[in-house]
Protein backbone atom coordinates (compact mmCIF):
# COMPACT_ATOMS: atom_id res chain seq x y z
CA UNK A 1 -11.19 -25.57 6.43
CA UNK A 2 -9.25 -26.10 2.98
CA UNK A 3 -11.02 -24.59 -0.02
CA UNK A 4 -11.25 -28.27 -1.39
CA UNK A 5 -13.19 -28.53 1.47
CA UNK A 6 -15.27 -25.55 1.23
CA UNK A 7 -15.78 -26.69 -2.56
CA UNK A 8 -16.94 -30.08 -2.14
CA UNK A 9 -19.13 -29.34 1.16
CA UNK A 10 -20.79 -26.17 -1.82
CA UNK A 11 -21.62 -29.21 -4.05
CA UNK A 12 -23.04 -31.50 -1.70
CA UNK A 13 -25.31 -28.42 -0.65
CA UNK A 14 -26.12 -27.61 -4.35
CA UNK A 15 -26.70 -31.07 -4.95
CA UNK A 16 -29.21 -31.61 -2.05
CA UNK A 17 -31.22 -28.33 -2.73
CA UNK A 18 -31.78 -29.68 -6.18
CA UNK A 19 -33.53 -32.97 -4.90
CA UNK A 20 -35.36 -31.22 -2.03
CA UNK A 21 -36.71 -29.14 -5.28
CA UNK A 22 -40.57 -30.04 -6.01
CA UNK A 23 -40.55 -32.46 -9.34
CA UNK A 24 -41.72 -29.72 -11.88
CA UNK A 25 -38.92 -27.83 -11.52
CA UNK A 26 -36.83 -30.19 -13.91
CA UNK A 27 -35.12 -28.15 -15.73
CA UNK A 28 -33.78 -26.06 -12.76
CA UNK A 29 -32.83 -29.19 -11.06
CA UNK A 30 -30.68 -30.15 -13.91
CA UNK A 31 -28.96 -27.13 -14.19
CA UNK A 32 -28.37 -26.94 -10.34
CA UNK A 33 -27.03 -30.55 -10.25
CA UNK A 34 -24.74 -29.30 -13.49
CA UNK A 35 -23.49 -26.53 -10.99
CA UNK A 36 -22.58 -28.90 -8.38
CA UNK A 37 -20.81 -31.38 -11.31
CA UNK A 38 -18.91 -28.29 -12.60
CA UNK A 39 -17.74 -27.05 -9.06
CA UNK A 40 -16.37 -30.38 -8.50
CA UNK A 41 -14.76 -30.97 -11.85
CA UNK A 42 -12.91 -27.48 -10.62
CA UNK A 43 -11.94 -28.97 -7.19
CA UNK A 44 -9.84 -31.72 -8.21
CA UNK A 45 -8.25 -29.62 -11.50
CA UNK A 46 -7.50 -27.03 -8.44
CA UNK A 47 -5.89 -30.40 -6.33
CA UNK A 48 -4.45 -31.75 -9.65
CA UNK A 49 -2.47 -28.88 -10.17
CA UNK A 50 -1.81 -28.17 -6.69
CA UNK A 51 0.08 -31.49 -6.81
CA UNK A 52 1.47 -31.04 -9.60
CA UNK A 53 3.25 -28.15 -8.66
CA UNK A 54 4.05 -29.79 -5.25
CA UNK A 55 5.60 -32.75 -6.59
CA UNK A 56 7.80 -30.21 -8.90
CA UNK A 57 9.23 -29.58 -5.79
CA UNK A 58 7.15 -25.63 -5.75
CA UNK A 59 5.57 -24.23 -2.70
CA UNK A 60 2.70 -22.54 -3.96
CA UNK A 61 0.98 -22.71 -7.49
CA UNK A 62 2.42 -19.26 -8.79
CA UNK A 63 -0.18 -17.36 -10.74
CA UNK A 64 0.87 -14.14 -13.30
CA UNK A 65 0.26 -10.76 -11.40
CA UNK A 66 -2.52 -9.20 -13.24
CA UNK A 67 -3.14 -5.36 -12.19
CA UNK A 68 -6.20 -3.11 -12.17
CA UNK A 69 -7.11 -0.95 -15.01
CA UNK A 70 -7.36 2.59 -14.47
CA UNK A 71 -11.46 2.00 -14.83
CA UNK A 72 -11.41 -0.45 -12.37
CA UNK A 73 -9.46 1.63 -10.09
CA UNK A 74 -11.70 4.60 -10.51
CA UNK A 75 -14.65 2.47 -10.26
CA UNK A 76 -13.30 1.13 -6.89
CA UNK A 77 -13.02 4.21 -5.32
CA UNK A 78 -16.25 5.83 -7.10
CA UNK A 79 -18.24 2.64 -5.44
CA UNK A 80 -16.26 2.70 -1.49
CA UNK A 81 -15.68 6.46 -1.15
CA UNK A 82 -18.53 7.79 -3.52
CA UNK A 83 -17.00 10.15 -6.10
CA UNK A 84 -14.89 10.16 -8.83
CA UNK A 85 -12.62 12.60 -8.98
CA UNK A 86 -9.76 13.34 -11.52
CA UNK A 87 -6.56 11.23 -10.31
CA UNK A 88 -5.82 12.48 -7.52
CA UNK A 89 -3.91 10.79 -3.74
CA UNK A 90 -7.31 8.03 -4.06
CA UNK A 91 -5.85 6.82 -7.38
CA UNK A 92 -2.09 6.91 -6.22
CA UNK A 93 -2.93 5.26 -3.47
CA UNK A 94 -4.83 2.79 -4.49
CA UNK A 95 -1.63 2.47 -7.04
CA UNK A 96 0.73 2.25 -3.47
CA UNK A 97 -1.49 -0.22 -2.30
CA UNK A 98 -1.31 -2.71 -5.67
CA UNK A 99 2.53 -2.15 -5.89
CA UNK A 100 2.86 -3.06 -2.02
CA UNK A 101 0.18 -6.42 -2.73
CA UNK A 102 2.35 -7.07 -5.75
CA UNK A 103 5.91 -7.15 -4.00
CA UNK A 104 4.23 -9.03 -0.99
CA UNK A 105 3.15 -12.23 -3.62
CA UNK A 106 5.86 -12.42 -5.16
């Protein structure tokens, strides 16, 4: 299934959840059905562009590669291994494993 796909069947869901919603829950309705407006309004920019760069004669839309911080790094490995520890082989290796991600997209 496409991610267009994915985001317009999300907004049809959002969008039916809001009516099945009793009627004094107005305001909640309005901001679901603003959810469901918004993650459509993001589903054909996403197309748009994806066009776009098709019809430029580009594969893939080609995005900047933006690392990790050092924080988010040490947060990663405080959350999935459960310490923190001065850098040490978690932090070059998580290092390894953004250089390897980053010469695979490119």
């Amino acid at each position: 299934m496409s991610p267009a796909h994915k985001f317009a069947m999300l907004a049809a869901w959002l969008e039916g959840y809001a009516e099945g919603l009793p009627d004094y829950c107005t305001n909640e309705k309005f901001k679901i059905k603003e959810a469901a407006e918004l993650l459509m309004e993001v589903n054909r920019a996403a197309r748009w562009r994806a066009e776009a760069y098709k019809q430029a004669g580009h594969d893939k839309i080609e995005l900047p590669w933006v690392g990790l911080t050092d924080e988010e790094v040490s947060e990663i490995i405080d959350r999935e291994i459960g310490f923190n520890s001065c850098w040490g082989p978690e932090e070059a290796f998580a290092r390894a494993v953004e250089q390897a991600l980053k010469e695979k997209n490119q």
